[in-house]
Protein backbone atom coordinates (compact mmCIF):
# COMPACT_ATOMS: atom_id res chain seq x y z
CA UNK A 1 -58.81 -83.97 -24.79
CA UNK A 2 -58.15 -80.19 -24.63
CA UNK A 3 -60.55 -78.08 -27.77
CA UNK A 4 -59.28 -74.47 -27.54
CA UNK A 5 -61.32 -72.11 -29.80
CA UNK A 6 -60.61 -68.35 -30.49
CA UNK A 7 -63.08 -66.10 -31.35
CA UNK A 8 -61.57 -62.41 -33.09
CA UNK A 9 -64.94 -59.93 -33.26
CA UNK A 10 -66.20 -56.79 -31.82
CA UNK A 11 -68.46 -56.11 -28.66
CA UNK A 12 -70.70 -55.59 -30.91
CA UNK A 13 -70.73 -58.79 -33.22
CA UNK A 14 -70.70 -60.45 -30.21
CA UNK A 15 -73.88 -58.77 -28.82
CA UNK A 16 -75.89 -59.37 -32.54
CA UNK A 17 -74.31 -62.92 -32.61
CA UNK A 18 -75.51 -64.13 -29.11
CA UNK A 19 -78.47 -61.82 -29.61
CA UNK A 20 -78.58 -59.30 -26.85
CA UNK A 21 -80.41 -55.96 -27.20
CA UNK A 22 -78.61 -52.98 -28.44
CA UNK A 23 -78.57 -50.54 -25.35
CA UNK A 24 -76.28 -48.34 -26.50
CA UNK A 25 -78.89 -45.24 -26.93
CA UNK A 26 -80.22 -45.91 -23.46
CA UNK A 27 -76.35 -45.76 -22.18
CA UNK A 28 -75.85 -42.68 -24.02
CA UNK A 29 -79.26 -41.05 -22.73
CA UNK A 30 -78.61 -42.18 -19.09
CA UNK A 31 -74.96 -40.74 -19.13
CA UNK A 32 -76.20 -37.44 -20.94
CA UNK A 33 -78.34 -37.27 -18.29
CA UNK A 34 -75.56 -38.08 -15.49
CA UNK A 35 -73.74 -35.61 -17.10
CA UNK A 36 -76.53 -32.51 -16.67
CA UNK A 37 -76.90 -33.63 -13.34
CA UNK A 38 -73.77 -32.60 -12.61
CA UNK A 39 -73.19 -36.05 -11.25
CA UNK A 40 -75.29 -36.07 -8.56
CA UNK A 41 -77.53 -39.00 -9.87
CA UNK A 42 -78.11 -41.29 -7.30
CA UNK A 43 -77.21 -45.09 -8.55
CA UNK A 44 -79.52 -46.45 -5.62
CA UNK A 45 -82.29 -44.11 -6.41
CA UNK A 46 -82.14 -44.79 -10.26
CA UNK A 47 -82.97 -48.59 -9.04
CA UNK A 48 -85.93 -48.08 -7.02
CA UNK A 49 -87.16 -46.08 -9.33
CA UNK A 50 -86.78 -48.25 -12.38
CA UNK A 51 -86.91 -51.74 -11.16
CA UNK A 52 -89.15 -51.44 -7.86
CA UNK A 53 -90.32 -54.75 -7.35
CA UNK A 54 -86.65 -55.58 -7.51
CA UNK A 55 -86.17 -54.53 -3.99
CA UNK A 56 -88.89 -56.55 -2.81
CA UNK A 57 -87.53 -59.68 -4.64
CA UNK A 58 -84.17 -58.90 -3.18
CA UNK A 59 -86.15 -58.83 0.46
CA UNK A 60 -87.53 -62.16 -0.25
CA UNK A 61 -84.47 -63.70 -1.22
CA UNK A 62 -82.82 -61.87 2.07
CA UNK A 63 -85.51 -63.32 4.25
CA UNK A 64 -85.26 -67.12 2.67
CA UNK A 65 -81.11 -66.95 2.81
CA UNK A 66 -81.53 -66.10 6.76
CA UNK A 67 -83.79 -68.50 7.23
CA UNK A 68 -81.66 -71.16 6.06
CA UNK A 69 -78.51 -69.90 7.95
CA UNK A 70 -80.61 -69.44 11.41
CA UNK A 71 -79.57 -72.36 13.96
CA UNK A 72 -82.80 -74.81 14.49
CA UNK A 73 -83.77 -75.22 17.94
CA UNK A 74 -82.84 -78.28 19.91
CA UNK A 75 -86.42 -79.73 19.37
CA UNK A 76 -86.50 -83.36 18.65
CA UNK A 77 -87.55 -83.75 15.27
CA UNK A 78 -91.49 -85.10 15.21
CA UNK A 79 -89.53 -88.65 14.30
CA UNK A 80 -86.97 -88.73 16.88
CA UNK A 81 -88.05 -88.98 20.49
């Protein structure tokens, strides 16, 4: 069985309906602010400075993801001899 459903609204009935927050004054203040800058805001820089335990998460998740890629040694496992 196929169920095909259309949905005609706005980006912004669809934000109220699914109930996401309305960040469309912080958009306009952070490209105001782009825009003074000349454009010399740093994207990278905005992060750290906003979110910066996000980098350290993102370090975490780095270090865990290399972990699991790393090749084991050929130890026996402490049930195998």
């Amino acid at each position: 069985m196929k169920v095909t459903i259309e949905v005609d609204c706005s980006p912004e009935e669809a934000r109220r309906f699914l109930g996401l927050p309305d960040v469309s004054q912080f958009n306009e203040d952070l490209m105001a602010r782009f825009v003074e800058s000349g454009g010399l805001l740093n994207p990278e820089l905005i992060t750290k400075l906003w979110f910066p335990v996000a980098g350290k998460g993102l370090e975490e998740i780095q270090k865990v993801m290399r972990a699991a890629m790393t090749p084991k040694s050929n130890e026996p496992e402490p049930d195998e001899k």
